[in-house]
N, C-alpha and C. Protein backbone atom coordinates (compact mmCIF):
# COMPACT_ATOMS: atom_id res chain seq x y z
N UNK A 1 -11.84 8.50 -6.71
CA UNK A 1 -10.43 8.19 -6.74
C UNK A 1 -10.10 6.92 -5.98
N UNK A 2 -10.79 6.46 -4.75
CA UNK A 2 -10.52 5.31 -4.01
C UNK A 2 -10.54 3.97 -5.06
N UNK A 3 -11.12 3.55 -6.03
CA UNK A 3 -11.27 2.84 -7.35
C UNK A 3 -9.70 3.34 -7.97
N UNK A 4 -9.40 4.31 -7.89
CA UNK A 4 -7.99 3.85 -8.72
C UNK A 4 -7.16 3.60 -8.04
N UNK A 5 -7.27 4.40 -7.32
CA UNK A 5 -6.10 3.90 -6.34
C UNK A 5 -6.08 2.56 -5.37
N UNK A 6 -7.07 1.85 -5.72
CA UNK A 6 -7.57 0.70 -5.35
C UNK A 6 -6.29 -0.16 -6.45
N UNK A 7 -6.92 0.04 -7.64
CA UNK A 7 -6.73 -0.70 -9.16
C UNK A 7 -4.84 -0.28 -9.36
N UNK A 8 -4.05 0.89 -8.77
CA UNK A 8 -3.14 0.78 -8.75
C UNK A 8 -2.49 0.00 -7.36
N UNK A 9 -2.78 -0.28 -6.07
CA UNK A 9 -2.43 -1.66 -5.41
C UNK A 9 -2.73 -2.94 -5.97
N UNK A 10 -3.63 -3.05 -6.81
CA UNK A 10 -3.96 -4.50 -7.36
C UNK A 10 -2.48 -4.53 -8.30
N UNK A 11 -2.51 -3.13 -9.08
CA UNK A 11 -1.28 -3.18 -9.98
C UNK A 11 0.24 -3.89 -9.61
N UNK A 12 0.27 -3.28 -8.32
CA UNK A 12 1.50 -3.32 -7.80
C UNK A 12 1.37 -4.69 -7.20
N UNK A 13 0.31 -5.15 -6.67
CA UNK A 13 0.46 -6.91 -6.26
C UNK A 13 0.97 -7.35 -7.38
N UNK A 14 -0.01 -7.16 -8.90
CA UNK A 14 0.45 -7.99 -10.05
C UNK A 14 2.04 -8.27 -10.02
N UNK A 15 2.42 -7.79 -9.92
CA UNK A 15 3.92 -7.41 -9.72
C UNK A 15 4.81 -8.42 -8.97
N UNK A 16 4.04 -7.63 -7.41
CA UNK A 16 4.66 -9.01 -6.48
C UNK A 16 4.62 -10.49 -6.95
N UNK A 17 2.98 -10.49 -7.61
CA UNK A 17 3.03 -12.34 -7.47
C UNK A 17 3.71 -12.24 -8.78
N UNK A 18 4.36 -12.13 -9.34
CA UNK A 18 5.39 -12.73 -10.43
C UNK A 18 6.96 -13.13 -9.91
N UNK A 19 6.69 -11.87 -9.06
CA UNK A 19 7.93 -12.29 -8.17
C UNK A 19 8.24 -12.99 -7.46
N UNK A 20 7.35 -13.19 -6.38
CA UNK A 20 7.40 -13.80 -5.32
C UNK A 20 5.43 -14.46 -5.09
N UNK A 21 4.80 -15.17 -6.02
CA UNK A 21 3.50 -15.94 -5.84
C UNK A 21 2.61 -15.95 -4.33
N UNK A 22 3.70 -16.74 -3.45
CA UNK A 22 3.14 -16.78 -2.28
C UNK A 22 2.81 -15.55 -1.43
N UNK A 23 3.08 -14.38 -2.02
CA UNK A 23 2.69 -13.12 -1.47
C UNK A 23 1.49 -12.70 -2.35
N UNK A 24 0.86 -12.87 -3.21
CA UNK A 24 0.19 -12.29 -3.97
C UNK A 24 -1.02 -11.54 -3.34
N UNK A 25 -1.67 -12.77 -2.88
CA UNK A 25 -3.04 -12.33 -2.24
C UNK A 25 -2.72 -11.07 -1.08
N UNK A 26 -1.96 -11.45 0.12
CA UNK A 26 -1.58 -10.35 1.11
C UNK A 26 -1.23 -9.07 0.33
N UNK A 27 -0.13 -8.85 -0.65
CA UNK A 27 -0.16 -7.78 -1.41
C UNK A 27 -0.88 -7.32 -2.02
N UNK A 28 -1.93 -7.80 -2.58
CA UNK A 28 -3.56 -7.36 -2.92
C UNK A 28 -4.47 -6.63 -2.09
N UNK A 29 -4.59 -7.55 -0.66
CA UNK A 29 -4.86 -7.28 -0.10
C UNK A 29 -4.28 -5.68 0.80
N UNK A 30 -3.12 -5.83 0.70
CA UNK A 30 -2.39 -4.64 1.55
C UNK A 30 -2.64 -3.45 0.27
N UNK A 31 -2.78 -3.68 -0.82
CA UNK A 31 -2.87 -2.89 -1.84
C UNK A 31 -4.08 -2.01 -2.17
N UNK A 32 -4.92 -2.87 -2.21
CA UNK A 32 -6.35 -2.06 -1.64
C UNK A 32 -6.82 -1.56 -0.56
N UNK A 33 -6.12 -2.25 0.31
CA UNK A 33 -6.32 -1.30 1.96
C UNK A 33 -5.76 0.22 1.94
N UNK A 34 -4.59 0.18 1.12
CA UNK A 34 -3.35 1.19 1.02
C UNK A 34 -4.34 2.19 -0.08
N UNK A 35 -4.72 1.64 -0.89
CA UNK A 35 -5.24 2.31 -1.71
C UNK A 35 -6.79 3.24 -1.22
N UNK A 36 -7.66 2.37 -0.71
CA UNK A 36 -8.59 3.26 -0.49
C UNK A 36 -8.87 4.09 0.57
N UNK A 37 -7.31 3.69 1.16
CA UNK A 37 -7.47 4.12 3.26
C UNK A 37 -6.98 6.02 2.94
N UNK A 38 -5.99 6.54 2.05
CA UNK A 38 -5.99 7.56 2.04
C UNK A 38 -7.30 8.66 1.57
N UNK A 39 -8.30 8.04 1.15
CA UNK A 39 -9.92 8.48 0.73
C UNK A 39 -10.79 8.74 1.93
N UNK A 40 -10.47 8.28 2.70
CA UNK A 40 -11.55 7.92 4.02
C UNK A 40 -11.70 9.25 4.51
N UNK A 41 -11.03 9.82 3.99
CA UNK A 41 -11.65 11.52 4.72
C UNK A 41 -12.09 12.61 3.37
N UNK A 42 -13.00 11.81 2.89
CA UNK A 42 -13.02 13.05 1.98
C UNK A 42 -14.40 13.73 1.84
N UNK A 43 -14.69 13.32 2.47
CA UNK A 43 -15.84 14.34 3.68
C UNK A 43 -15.90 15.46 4.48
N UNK A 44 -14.66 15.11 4.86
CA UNK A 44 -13.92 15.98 5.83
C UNK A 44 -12.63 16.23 5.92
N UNK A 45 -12.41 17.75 5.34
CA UNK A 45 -11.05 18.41 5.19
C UNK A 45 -10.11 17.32 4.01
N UNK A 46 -10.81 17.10 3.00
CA UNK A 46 -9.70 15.52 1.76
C UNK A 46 -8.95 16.46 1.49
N UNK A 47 -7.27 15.57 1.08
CA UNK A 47 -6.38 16.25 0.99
C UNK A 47 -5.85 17.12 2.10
N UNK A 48 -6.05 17.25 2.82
CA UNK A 48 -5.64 18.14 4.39
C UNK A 48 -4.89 16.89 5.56
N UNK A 49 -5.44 15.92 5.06
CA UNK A 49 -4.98 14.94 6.53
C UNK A 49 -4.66 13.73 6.01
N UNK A 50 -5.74 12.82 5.21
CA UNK A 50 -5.00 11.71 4.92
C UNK A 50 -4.29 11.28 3.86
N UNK A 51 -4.73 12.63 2.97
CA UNK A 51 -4.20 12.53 1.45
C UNK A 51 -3.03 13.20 1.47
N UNK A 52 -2.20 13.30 2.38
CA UNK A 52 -0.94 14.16 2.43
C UNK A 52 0.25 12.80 1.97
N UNK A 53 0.43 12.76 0.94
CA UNK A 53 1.85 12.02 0.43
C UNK A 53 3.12 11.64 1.10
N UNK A 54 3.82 12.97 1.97
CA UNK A 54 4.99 12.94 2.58
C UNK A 54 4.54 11.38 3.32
N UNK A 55 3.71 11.19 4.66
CA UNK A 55 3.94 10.77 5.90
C UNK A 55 3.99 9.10 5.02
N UNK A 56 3.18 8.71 3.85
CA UNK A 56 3.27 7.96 3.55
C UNK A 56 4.58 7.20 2.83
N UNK A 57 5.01 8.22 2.32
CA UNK A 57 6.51 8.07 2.03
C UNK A 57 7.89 7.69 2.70
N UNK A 58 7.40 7.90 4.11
CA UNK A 58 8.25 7.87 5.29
C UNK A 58 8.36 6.90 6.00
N UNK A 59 6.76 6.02 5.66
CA UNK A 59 6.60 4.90 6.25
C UNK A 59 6.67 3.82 5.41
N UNK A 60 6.89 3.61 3.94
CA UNK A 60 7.02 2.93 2.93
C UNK A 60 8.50 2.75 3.39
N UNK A 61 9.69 4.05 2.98
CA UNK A 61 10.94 3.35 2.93
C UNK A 61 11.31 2.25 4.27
N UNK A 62 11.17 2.15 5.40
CA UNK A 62 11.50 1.36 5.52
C UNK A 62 10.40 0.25 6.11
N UNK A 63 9.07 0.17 6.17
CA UNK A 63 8.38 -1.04 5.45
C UNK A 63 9.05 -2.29 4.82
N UNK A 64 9.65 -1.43 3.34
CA UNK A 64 9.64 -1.88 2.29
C UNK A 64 11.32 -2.65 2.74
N UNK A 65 12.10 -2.09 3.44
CA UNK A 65 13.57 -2.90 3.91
C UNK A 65 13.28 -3.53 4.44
N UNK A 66 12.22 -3.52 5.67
CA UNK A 66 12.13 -4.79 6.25
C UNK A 66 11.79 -6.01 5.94
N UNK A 67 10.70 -5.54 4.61
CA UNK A 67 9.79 -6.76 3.47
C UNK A 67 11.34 -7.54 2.36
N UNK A 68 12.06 -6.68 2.59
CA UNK A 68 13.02 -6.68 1.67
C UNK A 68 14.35 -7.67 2.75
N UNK A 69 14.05 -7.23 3.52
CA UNK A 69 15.25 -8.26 4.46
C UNK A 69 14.44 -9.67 5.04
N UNK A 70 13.43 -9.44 5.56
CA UNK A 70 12.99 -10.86 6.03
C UNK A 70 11.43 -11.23 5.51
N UNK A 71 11.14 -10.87 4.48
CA UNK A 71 10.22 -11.53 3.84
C UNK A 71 9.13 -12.39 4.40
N UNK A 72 8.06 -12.26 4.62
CA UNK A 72 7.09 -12.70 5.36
C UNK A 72 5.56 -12.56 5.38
N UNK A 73 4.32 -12.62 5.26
CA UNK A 73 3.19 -12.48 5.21
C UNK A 73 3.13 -10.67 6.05
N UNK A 74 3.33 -10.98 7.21
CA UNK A 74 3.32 -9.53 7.69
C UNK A 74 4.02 -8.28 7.22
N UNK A 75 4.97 -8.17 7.12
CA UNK A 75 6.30 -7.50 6.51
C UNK A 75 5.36 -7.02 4.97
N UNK A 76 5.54 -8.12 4.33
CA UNK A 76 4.77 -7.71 2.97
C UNK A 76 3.90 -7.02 3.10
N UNK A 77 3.18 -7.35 3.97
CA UNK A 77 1.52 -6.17 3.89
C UNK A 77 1.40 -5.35 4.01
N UNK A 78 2.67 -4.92 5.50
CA UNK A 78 3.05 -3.82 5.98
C UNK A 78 3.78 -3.10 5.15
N UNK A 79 4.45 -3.52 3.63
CA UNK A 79 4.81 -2.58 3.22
C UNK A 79 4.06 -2.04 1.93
N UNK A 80 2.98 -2.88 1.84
CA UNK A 80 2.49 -2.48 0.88
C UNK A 80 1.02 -1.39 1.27
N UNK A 81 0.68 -1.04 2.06
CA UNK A 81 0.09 -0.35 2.26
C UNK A 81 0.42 0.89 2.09
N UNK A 82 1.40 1.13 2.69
CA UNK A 82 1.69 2.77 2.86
C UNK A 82 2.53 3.05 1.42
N UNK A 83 3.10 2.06 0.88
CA UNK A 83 3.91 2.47 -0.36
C UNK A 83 2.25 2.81 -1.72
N UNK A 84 1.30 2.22 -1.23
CA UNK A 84 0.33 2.63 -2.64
C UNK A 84 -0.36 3.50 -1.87
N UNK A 85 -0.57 4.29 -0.66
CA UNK A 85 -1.34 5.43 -0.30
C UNK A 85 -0.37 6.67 -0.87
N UNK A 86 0.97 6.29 -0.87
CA UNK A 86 1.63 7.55 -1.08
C UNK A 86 1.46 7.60 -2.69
């Protein structure tokens, strides 16, 4: 699953850089981090701890206001992580 959910942050960069170019790569980047970081336990107890949806959800909405109010290399990354783990 870390491969798709990889391939759906790449998705969601595609996105960004149409929108906004100069974010592309960082949103790629934050996209695959986001994507394969909820996998990292699936060795141990998957789905029990990091694959839990809510916490990621919680930390996307406002991420994503702050990426949304002041726009920036950091901001962006930061919101794109937790918005493609959830």
């Amino acid at each position: 699953m870390a491969t798709t959910h990889a391939l759906v942050g790449l998705a969601i960069a595609a996105v960004v850089s149409l929108v906004a170019p100069e974010f592309g790569m960082i949103a790629a980047a934050a996209g695959i981090a986001g994507g394969v970081f909820p996998d990292l336990d699936l060795y141990a107890g998957h789905r029990r701890t990091l694959h839990f949806p809510v916490y990621y959800a919680v930390a996307t909405v406002p991420a994503v206001a702050v990426a949304l109010l002041a726009p920036g290399t950091w901001t962006v990354g930061a919101a794109g992580v937790p918005s493609v783990a959830a």
